[in-house]
Protein backbone atom coordinates (compact mmCIF):
# COMPACT_ATOMS: atom_id res chain seq x y z
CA UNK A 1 -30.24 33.50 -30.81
CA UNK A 2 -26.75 33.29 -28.89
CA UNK A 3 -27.17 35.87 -26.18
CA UNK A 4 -24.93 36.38 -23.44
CA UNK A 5 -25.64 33.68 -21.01
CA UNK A 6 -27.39 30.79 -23.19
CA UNK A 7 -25.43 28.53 -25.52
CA UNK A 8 -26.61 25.54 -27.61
CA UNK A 9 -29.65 25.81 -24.96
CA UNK A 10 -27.81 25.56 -21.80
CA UNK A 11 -27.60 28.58 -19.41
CA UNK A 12 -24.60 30.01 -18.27
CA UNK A 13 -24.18 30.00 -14.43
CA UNK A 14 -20.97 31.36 -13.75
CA UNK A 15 -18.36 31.93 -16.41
CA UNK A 16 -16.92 28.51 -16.88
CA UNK A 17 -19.94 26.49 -15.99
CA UNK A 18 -23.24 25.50 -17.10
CA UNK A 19 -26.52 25.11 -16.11
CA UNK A 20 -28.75 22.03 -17.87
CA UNK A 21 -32.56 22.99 -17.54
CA UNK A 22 -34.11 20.97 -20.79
CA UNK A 23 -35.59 17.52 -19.96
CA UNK A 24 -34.53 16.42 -23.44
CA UNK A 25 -32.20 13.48 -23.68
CA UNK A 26 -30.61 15.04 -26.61
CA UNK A 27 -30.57 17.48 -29.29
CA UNK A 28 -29.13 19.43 -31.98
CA UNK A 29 -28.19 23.32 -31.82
CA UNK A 30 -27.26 24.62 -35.34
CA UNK A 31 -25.59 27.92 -35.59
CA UNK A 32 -24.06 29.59 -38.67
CA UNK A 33 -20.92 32.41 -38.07
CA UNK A 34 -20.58 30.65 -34.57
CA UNK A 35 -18.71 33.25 -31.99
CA UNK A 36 -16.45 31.74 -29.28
CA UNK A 37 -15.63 32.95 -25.38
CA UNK A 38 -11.84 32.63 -24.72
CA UNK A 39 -12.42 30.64 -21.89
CA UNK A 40 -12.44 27.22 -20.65
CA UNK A 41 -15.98 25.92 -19.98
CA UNK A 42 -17.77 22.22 -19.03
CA UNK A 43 -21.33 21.23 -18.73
CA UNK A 44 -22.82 18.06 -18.08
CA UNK A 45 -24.07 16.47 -21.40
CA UNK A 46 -21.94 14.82 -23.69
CA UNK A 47 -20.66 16.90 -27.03
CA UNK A 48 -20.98 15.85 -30.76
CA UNK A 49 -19.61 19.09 -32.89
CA UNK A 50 -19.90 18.83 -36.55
CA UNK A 51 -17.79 21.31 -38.38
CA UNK A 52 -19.78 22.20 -41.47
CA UNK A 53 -18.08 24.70 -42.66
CA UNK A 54 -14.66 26.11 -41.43
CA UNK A 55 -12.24 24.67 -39.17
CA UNK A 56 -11.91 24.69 -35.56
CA UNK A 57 -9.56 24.69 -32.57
CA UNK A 58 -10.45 22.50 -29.32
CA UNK A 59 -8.24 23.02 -26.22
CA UNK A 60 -8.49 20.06 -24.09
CA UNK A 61 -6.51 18.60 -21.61
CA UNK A 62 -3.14 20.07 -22.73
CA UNK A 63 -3.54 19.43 -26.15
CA UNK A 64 -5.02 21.61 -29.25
CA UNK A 65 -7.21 19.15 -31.12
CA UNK A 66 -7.62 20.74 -35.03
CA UNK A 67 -11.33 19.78 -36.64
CA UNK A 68 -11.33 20.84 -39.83
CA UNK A 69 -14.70 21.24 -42.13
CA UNK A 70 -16.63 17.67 -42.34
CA UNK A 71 -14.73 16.33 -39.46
CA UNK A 72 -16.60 15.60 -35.91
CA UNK A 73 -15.03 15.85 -32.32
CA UNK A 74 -16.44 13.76 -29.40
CA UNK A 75 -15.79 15.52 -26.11
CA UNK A 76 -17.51 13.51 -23.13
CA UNK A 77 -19.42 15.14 -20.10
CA UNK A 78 -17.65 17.57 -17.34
CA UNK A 79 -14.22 18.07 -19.55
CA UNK A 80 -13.57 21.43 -19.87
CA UNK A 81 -12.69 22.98 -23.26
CA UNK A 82 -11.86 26.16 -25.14
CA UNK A 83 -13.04 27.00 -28.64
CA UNK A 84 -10.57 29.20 -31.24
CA UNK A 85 -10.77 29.66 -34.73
CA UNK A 86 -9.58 32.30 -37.26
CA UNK A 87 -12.02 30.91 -40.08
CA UNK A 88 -13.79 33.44 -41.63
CA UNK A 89 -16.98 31.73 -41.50
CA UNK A 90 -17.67 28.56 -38.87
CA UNK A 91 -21.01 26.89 -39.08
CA UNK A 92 -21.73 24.07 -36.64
CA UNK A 93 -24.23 21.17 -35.48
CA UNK A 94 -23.90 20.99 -31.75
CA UNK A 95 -25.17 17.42 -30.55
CA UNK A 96 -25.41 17.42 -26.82
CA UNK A 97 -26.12 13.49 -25.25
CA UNK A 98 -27.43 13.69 -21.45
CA UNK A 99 -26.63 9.90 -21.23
CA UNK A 100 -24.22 7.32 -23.03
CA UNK A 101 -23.56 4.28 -23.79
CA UNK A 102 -20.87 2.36 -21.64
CA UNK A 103 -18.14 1.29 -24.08
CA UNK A 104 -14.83 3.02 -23.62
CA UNK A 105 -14.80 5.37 -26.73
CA UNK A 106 -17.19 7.36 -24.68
CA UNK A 107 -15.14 8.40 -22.20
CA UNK A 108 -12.01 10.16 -24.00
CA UNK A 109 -11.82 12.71 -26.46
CA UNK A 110 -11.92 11.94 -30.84
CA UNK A 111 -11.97 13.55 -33.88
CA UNK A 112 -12.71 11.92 -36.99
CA UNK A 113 -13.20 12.60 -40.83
CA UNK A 114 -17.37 12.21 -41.12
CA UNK A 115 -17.80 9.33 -43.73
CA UNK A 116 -20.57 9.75 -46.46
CA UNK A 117 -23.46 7.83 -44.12
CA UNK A 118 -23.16 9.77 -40.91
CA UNK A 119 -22.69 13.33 -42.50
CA UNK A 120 -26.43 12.11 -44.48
CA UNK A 121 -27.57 11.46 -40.47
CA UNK A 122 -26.21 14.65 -39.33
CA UNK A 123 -27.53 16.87 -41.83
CA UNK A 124 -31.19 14.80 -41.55
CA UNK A 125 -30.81 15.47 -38.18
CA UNK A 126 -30.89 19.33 -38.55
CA UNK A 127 -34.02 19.41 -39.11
CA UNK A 128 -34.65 19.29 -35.27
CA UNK A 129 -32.54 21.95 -34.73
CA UNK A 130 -32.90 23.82 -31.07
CA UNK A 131 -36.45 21.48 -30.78
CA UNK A 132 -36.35 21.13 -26.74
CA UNK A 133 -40.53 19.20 -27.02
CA UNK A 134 -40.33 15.57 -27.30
CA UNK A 135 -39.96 14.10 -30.54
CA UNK A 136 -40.25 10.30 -30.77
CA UNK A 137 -38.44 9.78 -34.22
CA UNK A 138 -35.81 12.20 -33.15
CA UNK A 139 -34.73 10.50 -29.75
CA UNK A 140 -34.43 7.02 -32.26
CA UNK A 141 -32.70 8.63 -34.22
CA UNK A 142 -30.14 10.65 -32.17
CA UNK A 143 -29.68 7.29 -30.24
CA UNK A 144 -28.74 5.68 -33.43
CA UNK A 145 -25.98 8.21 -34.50
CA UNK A 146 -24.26 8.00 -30.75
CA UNK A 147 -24.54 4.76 -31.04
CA UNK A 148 -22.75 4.21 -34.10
CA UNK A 149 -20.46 6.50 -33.58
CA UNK A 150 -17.09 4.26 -32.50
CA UNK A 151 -17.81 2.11 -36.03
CA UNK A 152 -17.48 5.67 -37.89
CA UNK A 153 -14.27 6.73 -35.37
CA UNK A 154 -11.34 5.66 -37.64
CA UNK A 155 -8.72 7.52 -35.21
CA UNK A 156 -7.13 10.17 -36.34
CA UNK A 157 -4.62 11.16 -33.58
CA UNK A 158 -2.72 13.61 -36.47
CA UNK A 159 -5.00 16.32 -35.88
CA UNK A 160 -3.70 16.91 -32.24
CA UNK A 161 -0.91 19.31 -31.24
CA UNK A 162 0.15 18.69 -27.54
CA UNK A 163 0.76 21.59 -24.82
CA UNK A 164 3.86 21.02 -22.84
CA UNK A 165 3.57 21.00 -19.46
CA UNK A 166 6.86 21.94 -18.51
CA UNK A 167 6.40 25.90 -19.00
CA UNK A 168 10.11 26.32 -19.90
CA UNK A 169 9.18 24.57 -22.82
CA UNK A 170 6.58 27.13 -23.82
CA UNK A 171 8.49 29.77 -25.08
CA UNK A 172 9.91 26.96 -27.58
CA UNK A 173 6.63 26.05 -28.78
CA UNK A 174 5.64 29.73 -29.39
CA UNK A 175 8.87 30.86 -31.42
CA UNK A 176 7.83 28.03 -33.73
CA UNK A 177 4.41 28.73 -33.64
CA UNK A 178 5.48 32.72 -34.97
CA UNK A 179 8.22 31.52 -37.07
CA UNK A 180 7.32 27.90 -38.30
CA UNK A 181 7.85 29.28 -42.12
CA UNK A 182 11.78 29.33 -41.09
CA UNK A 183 13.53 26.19 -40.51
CA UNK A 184 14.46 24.95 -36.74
CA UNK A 185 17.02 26.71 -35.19
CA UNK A 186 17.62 24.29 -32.51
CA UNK A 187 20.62 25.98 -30.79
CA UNK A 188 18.06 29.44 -30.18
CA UNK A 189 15.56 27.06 -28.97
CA UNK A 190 17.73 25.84 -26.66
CA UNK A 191 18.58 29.22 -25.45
CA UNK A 192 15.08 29.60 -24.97
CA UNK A 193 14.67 26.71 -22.84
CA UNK A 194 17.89 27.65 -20.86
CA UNK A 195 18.63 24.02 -21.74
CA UNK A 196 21.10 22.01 -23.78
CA UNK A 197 20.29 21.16 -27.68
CA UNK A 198 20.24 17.68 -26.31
CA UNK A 199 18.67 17.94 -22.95
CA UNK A 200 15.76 20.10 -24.85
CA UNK A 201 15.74 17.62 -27.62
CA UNK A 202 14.79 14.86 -25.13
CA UNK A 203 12.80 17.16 -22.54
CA UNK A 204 10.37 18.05 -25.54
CA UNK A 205 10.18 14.65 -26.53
CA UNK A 206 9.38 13.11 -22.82
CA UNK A 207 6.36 16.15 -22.32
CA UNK A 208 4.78 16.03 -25.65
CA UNK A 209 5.34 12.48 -27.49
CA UNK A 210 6.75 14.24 -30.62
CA UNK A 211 9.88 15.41 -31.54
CA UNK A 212 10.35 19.14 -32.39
CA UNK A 213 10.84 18.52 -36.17
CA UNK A 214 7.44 16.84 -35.79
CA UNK A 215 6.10 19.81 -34.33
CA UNK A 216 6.97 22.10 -36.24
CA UNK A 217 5.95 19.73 -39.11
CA UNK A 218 2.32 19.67 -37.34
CA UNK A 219 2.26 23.64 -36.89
CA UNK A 220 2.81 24.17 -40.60
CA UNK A 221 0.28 21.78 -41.75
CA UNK A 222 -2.21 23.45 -39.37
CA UNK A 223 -1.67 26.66 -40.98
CA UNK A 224 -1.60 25.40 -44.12
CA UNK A 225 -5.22 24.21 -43.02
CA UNK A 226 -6.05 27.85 -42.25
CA UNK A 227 -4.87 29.23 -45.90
CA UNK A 228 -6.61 26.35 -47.67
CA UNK A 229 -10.11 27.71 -45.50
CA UNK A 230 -9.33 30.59 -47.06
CA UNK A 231 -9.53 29.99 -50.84
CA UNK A 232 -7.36 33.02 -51.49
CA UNK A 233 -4.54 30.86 -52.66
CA UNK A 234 -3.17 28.64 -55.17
CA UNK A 235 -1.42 25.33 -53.71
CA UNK A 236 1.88 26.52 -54.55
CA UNK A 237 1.31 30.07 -52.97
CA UNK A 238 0.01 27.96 -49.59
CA UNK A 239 3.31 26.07 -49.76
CA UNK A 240 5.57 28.96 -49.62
CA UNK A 241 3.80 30.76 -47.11
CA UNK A 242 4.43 27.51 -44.94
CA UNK A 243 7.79 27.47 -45.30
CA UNK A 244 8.16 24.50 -48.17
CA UNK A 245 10.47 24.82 -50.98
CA UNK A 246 8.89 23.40 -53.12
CA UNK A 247 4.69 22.36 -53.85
CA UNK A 248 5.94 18.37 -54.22
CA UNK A 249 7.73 19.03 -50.05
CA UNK A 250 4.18 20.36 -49.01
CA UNK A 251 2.16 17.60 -50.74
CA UNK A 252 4.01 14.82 -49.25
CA UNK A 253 4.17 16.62 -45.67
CA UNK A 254 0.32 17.47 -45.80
CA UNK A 255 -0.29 13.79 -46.73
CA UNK A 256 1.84 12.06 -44.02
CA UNK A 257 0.29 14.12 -41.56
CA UNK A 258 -3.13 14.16 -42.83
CA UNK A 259 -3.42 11.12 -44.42
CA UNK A 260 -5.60 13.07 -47.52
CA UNK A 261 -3.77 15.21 -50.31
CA UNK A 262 -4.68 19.11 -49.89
CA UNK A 263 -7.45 20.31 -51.17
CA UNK A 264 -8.46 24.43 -51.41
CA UNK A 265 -12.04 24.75 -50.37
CA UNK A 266 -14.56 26.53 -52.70
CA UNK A 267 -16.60 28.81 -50.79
């Protein structure tokens, strides 16, 4: 299926880049227990990932975009990304788009919740899975979902963490990425940073849009994401391992952030 050098139908030329051999103006590449390569790559088509199952991790453009299960992500043609996840299981529709429309929304990166309609198109649209012959119904069809695609986009900007650019800000972002169950200890930070409280404060602010309380808000939530996956847990045992004090803290922190109470997912 996935061998070394061919993914979702596209043949790797050198590490980072891909070759586009099929004719096709789009299809679908469905894979279940999808593996990742811990490096940046770009091809020329257009991207449509559905996350069926699991939860992944896009890094794009100095920002980690989080796409949990029945969410999409849009990445357009030539932008490089990285793929993580620690899901047990990851099953994914690849939809890969030679050509696009011309309206704006195709040109910059989204990830959206999959409303009822399109996640009935998507899973239709399996049925062509790795089909590289023409299909007349299929290229309708596949036309039809990227075209309706910025009517189903309800942005949903919460799901991104940014990268700082400023790397004396990186060592800040990883102690509260090891230690986000603790609360912010601003003046180690700062130590970290080999900045003032205030001057980091404002530095982290300028480079990433958020403040570091909203951070470290965001990296919670995103782990909390990753327990939930895991349907080990009770609610209240998630909300403790993030750091909460109480189940009622977590609730209203999950919500503001993800704009949907937290659910644990059956497997």
């Amino acid at each position: 299926m996935q061998n070394d050098n061919t993914k979702c139908g596209l043949t790797e030329y050198t590490q980072s880049s891909f070759v586009d051999s099929i004719e096709k103006e789009a299809y679908v590449w469905c894979e279940k227990d999808w593996k990742h390569d811990d490096y940046d790559h770009t091809h020329s088509r257009a991207q449509l990932t559905f996350v069926e199952e699991g939860y992944q991790y896009f890094h794009i453009d100095q920002k980690i975009y989080l796409v949990p299960q029945h969410h999409v992500i849009w990445i357009p043609s030539e932008k490089a990304h990285r793929i993580t996840s620690e899901a047990k299981t990851v099953n994914l529709m690849v939809f890969l788009f030679k050509s696009v429309f011309k309206e704006d929304f195709y040109k910059n990166v989204h990830v959206f919740a999959v409303p009822p309609v399109l996640k009935e198109m998507l899973l239709y649209a399996s049925k062509w899975n790795q089909l590289l012959t023409e299909d007349e119904e299929q290229d309708l069809f596949f036309k039809a979902i990227l075209k309706s695609l910025p009517n189903f986009c309800k942005e949903s900007s919460y799901l991104e963490i940014p990268v700082p650019a400023d790397i004396r800000l990186i060592p800040v972002c990883e102690h509260i990425n090891l230690n986000f169950r603790y609360s912010l200890d601003t003046e180690l930070l700062a130590e970290k940073a080999q900045m003032s409280v205030r001057s980091l404060q404002r530095n982290f602010k300028n480079e990433t849009g958020i403040t570091l309380q909203k951070y470290h808000q965001l990296v919670r939530i995103l782990k909390s994401i990753e327990l939930l996956d895991t349907g080990q847990y009770t609610l209240s045992q998630i909300a403790y391992k993030v750091g909460y004090q109480s189940l009622s803290a977590f609730t209203s922190s999950y919500k503001a952030i993800m704009k949907s109470r937290p659910e644990i997912h059956k497997h």
